[in-house]
Protein backbone atom coordinates (compact mmCIF):
# COMPACT_ATOMS: atom_id res chain seq x y z
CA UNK A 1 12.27 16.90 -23.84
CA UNK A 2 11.88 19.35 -20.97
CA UNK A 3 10.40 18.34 -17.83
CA UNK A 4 9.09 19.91 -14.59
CA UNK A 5 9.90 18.30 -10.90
CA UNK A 6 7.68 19.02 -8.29
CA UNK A 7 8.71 18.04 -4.48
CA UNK A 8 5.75 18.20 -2.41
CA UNK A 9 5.00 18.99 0.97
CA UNK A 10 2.24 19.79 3.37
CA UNK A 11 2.10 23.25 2.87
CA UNK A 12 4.58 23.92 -0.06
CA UNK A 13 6.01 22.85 -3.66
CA UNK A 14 9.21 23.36 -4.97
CA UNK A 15 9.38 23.20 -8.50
CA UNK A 16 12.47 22.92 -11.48
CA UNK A 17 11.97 23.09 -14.90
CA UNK A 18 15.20 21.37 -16.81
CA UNK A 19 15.96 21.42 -20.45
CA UNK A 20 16.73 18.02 -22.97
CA UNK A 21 20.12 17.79 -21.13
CA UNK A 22 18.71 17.93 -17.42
CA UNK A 23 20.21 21.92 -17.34
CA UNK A 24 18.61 24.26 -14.74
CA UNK A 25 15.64 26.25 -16.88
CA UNK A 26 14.15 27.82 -13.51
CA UNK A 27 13.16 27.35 -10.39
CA UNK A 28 9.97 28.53 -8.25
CA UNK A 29 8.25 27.99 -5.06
CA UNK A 30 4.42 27.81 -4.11
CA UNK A 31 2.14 27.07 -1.30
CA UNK A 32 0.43 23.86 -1.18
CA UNK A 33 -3.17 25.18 -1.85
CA UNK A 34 -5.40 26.12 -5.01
CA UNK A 35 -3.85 29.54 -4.98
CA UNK A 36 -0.83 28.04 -5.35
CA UNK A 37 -1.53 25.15 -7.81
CA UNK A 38 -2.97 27.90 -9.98
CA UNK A 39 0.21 30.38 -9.78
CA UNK A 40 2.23 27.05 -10.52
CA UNK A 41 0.03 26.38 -13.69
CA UNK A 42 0.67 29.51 -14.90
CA UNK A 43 4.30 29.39 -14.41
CA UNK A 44 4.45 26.26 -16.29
CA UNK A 45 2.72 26.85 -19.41
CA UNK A 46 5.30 30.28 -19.12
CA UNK A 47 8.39 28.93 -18.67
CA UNK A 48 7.66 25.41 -20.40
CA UNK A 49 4.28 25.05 -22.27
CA UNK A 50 5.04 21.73 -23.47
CA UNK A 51 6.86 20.22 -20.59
CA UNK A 52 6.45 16.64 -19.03
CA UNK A 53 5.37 17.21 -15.09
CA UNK A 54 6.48 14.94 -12.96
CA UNK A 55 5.44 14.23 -8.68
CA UNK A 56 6.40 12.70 -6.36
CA UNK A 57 4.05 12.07 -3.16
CA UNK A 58 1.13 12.49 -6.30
CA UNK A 59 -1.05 10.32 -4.03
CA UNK A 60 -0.33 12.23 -0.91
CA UNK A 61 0.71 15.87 -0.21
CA UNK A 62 1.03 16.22 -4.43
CA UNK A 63 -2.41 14.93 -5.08
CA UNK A 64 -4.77 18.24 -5.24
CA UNK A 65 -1.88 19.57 -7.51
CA UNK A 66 -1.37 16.73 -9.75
CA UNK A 67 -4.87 16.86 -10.58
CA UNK A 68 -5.21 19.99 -11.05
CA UNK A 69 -2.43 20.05 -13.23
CA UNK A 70 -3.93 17.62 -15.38
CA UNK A 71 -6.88 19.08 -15.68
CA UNK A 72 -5.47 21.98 -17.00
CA UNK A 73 -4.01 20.08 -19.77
CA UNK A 74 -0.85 19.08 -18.60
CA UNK A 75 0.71 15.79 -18.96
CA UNK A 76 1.51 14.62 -15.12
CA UNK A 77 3.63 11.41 -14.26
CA UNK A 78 4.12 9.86 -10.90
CA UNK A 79 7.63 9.94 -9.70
CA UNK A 80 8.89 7.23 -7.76
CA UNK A 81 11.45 8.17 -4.62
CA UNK A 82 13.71 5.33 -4.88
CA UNK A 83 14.77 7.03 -8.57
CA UNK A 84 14.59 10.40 -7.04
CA UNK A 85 17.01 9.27 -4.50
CA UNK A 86 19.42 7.98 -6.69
CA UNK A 87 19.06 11.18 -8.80
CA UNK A 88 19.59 13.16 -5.87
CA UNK A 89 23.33 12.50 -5.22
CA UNK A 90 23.99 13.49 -8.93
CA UNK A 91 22.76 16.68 -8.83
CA UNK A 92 26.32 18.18 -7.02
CA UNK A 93 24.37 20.30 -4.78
CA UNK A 94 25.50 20.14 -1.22
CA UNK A 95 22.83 18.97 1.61
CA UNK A 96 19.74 18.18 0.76
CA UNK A 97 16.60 21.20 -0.28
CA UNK A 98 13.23 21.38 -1.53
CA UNK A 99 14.87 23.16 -4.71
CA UNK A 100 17.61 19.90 -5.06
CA UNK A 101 14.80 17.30 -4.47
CA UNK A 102 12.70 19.03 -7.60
CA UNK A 103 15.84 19.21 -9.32
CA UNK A 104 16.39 15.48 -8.77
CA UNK A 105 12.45 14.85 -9.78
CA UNK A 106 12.63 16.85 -13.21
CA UNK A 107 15.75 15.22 -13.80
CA UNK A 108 14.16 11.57 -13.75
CA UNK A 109 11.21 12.89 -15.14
CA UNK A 110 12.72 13.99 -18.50
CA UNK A 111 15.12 10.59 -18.81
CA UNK A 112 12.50 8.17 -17.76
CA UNK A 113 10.20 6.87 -20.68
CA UNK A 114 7.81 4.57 -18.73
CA UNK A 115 6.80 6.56 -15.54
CA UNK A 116 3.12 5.53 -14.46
CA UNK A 117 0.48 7.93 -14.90
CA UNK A 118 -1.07 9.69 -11.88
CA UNK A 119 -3.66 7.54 -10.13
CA UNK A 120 -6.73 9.49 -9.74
CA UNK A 121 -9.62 8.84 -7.15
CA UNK A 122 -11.65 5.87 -8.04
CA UNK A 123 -12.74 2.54 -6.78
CA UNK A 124 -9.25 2.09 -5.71
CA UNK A 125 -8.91 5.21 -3.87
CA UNK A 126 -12.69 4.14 -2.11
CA UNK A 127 -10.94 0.79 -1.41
CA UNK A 128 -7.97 1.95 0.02
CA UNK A 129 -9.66 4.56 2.62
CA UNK A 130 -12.21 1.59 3.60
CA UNK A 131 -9.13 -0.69 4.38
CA UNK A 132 -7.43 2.22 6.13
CA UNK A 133 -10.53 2.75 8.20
CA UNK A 134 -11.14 -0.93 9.03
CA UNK A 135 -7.13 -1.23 9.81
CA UNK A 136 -7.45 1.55 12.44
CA UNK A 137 -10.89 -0.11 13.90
CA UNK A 138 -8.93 -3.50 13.96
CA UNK A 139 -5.61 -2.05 16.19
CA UNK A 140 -7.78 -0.52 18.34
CA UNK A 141 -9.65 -3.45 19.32
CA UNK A 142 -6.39 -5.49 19.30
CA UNK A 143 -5.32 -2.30 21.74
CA UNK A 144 -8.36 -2.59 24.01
CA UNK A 145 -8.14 -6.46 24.32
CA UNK A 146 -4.72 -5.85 25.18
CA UNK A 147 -5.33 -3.18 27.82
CA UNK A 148 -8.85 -5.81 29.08
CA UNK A 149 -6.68 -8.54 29.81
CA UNK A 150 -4.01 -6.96 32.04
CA UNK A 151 -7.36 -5.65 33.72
CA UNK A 152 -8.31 -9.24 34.11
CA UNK A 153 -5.35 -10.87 35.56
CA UNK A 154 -5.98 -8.45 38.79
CA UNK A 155 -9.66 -8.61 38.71
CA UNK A 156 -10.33 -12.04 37.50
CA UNK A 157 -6.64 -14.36 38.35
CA UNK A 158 -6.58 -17.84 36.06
CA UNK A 159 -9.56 -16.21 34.12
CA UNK A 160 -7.75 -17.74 30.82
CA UNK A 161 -8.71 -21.34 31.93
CA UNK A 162 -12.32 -20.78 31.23
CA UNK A 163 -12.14 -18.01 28.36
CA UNK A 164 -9.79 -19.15 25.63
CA UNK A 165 -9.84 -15.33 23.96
CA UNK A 166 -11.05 -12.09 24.00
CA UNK A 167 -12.05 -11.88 20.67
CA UNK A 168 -15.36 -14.31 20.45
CA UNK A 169 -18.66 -12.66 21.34
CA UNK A 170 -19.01 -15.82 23.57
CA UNK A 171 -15.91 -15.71 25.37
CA UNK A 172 -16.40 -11.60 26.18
CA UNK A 173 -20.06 -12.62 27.55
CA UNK A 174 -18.27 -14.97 30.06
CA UNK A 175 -15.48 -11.78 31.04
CA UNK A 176 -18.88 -9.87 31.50
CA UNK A 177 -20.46 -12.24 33.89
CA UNK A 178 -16.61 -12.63 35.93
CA UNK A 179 -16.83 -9.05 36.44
CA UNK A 180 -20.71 -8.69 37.56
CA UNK A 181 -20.87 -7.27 41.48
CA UNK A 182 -17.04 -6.24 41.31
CA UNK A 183 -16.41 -3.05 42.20
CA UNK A 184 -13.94 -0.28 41.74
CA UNK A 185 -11.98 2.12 39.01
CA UNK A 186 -10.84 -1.09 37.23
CA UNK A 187 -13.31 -3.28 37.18
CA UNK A 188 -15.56 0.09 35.47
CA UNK A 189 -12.55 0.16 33.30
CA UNK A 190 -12.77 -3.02 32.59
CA UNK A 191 -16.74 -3.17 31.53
CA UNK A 192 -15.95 -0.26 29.30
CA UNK A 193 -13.53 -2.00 27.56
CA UNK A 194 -16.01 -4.93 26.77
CA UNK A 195 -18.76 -2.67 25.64
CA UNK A 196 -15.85 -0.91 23.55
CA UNK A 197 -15.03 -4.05 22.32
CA UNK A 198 -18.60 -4.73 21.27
CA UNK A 199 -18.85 -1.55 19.26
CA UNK A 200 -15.84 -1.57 17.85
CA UNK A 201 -16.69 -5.15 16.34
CA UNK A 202 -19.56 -3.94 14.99
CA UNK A 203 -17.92 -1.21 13.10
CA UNK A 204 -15.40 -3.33 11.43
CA UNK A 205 -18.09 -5.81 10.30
CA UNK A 206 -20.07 -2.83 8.63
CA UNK A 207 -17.04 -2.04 6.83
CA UNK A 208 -15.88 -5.44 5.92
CA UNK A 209 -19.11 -6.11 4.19
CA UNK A 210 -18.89 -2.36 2.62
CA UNK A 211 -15.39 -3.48 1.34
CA UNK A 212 -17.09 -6.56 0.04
CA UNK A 213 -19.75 -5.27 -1.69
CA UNK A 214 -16.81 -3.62 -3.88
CA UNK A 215 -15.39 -6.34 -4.71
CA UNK A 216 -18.23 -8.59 -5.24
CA UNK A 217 -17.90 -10.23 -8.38
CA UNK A 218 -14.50 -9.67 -9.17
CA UNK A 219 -12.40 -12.53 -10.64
CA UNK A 220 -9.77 -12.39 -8.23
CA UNK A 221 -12.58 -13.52 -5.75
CA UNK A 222 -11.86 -17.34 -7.35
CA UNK A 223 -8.33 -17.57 -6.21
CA UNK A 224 -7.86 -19.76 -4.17
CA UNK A 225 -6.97 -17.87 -0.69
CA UNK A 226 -8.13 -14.39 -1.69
CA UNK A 227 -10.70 -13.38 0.60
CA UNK A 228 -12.66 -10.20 -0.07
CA UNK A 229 -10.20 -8.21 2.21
CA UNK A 230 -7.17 -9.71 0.49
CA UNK A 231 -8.46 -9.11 -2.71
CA UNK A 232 -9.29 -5.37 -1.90
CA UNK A 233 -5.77 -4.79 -0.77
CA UNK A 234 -4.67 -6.28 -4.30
CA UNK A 235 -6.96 -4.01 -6.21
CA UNK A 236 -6.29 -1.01 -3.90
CA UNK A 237 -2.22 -1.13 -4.01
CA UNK A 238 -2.38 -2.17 -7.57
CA UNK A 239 -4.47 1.11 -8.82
CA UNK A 240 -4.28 1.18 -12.65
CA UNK A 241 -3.12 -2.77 -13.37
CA UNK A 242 -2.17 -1.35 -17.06
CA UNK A 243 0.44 1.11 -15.40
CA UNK A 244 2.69 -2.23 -14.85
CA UNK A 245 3.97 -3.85 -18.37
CA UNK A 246 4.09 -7.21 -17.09
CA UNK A 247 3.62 -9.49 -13.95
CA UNK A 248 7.16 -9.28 -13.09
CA UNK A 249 6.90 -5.10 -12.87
CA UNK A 250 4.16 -6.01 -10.51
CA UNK A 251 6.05 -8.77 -8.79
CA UNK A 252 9.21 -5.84 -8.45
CA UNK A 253 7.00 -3.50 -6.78
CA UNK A 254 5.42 -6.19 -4.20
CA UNK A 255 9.00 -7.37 -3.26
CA UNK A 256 8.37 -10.66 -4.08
CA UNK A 257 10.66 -11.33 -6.97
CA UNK A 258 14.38 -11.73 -5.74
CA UNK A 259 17.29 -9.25 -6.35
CA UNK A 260 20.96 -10.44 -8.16
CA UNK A 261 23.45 -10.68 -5.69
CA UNK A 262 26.26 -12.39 -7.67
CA UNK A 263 29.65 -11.12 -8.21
CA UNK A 264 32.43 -13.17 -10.39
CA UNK A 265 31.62 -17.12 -10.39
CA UNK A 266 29.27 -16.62 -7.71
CA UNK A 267 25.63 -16.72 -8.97
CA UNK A 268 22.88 -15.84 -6.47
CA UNK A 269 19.66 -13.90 -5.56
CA UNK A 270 18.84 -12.57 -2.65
CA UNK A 271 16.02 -11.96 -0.92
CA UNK A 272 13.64 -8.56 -1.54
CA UNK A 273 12.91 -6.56 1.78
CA UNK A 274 11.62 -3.60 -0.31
CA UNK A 275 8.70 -3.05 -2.37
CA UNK A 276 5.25 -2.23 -1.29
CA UNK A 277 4.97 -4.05 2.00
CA UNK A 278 0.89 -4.25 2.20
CA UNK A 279 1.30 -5.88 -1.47
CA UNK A 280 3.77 -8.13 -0.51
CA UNK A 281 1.21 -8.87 2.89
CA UNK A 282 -1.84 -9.66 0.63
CA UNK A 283 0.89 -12.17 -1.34
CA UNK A 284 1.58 -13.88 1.81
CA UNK A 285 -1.92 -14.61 2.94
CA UNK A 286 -2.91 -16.07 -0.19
CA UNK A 287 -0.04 -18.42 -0.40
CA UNK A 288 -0.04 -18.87 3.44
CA UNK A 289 -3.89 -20.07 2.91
CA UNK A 290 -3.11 -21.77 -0.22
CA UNK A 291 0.05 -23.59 1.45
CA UNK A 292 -2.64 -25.72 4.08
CA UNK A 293 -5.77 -25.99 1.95
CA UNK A 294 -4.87 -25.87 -1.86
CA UNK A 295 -3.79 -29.25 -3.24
CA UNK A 296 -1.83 -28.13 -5.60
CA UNK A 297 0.27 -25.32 -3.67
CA UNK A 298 0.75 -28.13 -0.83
CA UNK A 299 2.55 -30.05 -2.72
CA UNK A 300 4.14 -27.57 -4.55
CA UNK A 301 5.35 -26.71 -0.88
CA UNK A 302 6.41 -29.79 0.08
CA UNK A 303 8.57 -30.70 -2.93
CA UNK A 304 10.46 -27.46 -2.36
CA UNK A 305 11.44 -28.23 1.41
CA UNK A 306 11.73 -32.39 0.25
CA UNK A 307 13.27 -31.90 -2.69
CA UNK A 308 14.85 -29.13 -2.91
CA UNK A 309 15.84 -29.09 0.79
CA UNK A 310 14.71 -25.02 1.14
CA UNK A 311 12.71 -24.24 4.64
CA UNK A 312 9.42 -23.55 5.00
CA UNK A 313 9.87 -19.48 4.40
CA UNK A 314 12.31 -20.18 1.53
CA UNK A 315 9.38 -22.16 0.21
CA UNK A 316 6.24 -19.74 1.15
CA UNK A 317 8.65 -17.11 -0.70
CA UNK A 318 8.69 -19.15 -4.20
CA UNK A 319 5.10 -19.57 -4.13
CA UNK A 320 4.43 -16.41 -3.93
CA UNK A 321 6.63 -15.46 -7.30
CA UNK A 322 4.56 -18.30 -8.85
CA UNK A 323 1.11 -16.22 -7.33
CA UNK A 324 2.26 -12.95 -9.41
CA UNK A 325 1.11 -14.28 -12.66
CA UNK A 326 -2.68 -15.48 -12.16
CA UNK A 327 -2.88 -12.48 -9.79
CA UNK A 328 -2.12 -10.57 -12.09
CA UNK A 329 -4.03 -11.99 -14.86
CA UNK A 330 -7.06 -12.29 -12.83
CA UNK A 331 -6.70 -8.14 -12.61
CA UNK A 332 -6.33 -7.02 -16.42
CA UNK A 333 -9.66 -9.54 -16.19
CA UNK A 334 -11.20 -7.41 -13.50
CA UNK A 335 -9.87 -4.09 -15.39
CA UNK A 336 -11.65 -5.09 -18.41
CA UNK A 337 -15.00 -6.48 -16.96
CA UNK A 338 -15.18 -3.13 -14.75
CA UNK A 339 -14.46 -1.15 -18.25
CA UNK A 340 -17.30 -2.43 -19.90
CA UNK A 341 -19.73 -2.35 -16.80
CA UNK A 342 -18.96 1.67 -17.25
């Protein structure tokens, strides 16, 4: 089967078309715009009509083009980098170049029978632009907090003996009252910052219940420990749920199932620091949560660090492998109710 790589960047693509047996078939360059993704479809259907695309970065700088692409009637597959990377040091060419990346790329994308479709924009897109937004929103009120208390401790010493936190509506109304008649630069710095803080709170409440609204009514909403938030993460990392083959793809790409480590008699796993981090984060919180309020998971808990004599991470990291499976099951549910909603 021949195959087209495309490495992406801001403002160009380099592109390799290889033959059955990963050989060189041509090689182009185009800008990153729909001038470009139209002199690239045109290339492709001359030098390989029937070609399998695939891109990597096709929800980033390779998104315009991969949909374009497909809507032209070409059959475009998402390219991870971890098997471009690999792919890369076989390729023999010295250094690394746009042109040896998409060689790389249309190498793995002829030999690899199972690489997920493009994800297009839908809910999960929506979801995943809301979370960015409300992420943002949230640093920069951790920032200004931040930035309000080293105000404080000149303006206001041992204020923390009266106001626990910045963070409760309550506890800012009592900063505001420390700081009425002071004046100077810092002290108007410092009122800003609580009037920053105000708005800023109300922004990420009108996009928390926005988020909400999205995921009202989902089944992963009866998990025990999946908030709305959490449960938007899930959907938004997940994308297409039927692109994985099983829970344990999905519990390989959240970094939560371990890696071999053995060699000779010695039998071991180790412990996954890759994988999609802000998957893996949505994992933790529900088994976090689960871990002090769920019966079942605090004794599941327990018996690992009792029993089994593993600490309390060791034991946080289990139950989340055990969380893959409803989670997972609880979105093919989702998938399917939202499929027949349409």
């Amino acid at each position: 089967m021949t195959a087209i790589g495309i490495d992406t960047h801001k403002a160009t693509l380099a592109a390799c078309a290889v033959d059955e047996l990963g050989r060189t078939v041509g090689e182009a360059s185009f800008a990153n715009d729909p001038a470009g993704h139209l002199a690239f479809i045109a290339w492709a259907r001359w030098i390989a009509p029937e070609a399998l695309i695939g891109v990597e970065g096709s929800s980033s700088f390779g998104a315009p083009l991969a949909r374009s692409a497909q809507s032209a009637g070409l059959e475009v597959r998402e390219v991870p980098p971890h098997l471009s990377r690999v792919e890369r040091l076989r390729t023999r060419r010295p250094g690394k170049s746009d042109p040896g990346d998409a060689l790389a790329i249309a190498r793995v994308t002829a030999r690899e029978k199972n690489l997920p479709p493009i994800r297009l924009p839908d809910r999960t897109t929506e979801l995943r632009l809301l979370l960015e937004a409300r992420e943002d929103l949230v640093d920069e009120s951790t920032r200004a907090r931040n930035r309000l208390h080293a105000h404080l401790l000149t303006l206001a010493p041992g204020y923390g003996v009266t106001v626990a936190n910045l963070v409760a509506a309550r506890h800012r109304a009592a900063v505001g009252r420390l700081l009425r008649g002071v004046g100077g630069v810092q002290a108007e710095l410092a009122r800003g910052l609580l009037l920053r803080l105000v708005r800023l709170e109300r922004e990420v409440k009108a996009l928390t219940s926005r988020i909400g609204m999205l995921v009202a009514g989902h089944p992963l909403l009866g998990l025990p420990g999946a908030g709305p938030i959490t449960v938007a993460r899930l959907i938004a990392e997940v994308g297409d749920v039927h692109r994985f083959r099983s829970a344990d793809a999905l519990a390989a790409l959240a970094g939560v199932a371990p890696i071999p480590a053995s060699s000779g008699q010695v039998q071991r796993m180790r412990l996954n620091r890759g994988g999609n981090r802000q998957l893996n984060r949505a994992f933790y919180v529900i088994a976090v949560i689960q871990s002090r309020f769920h019966p079942p998971a605090k004794a599941y808990v327990t018996r690992r660090m009792e029993v089994d004599g593993k600490s309390w991470r060791e034991a946080i990291r289990a139950l989340k492998r055990l969380l893959v499976r409803p989670v997972f099951r609880l979105l093919v549910e989702g998938a399917a109710a939202q499929l027949e909603a349409a």
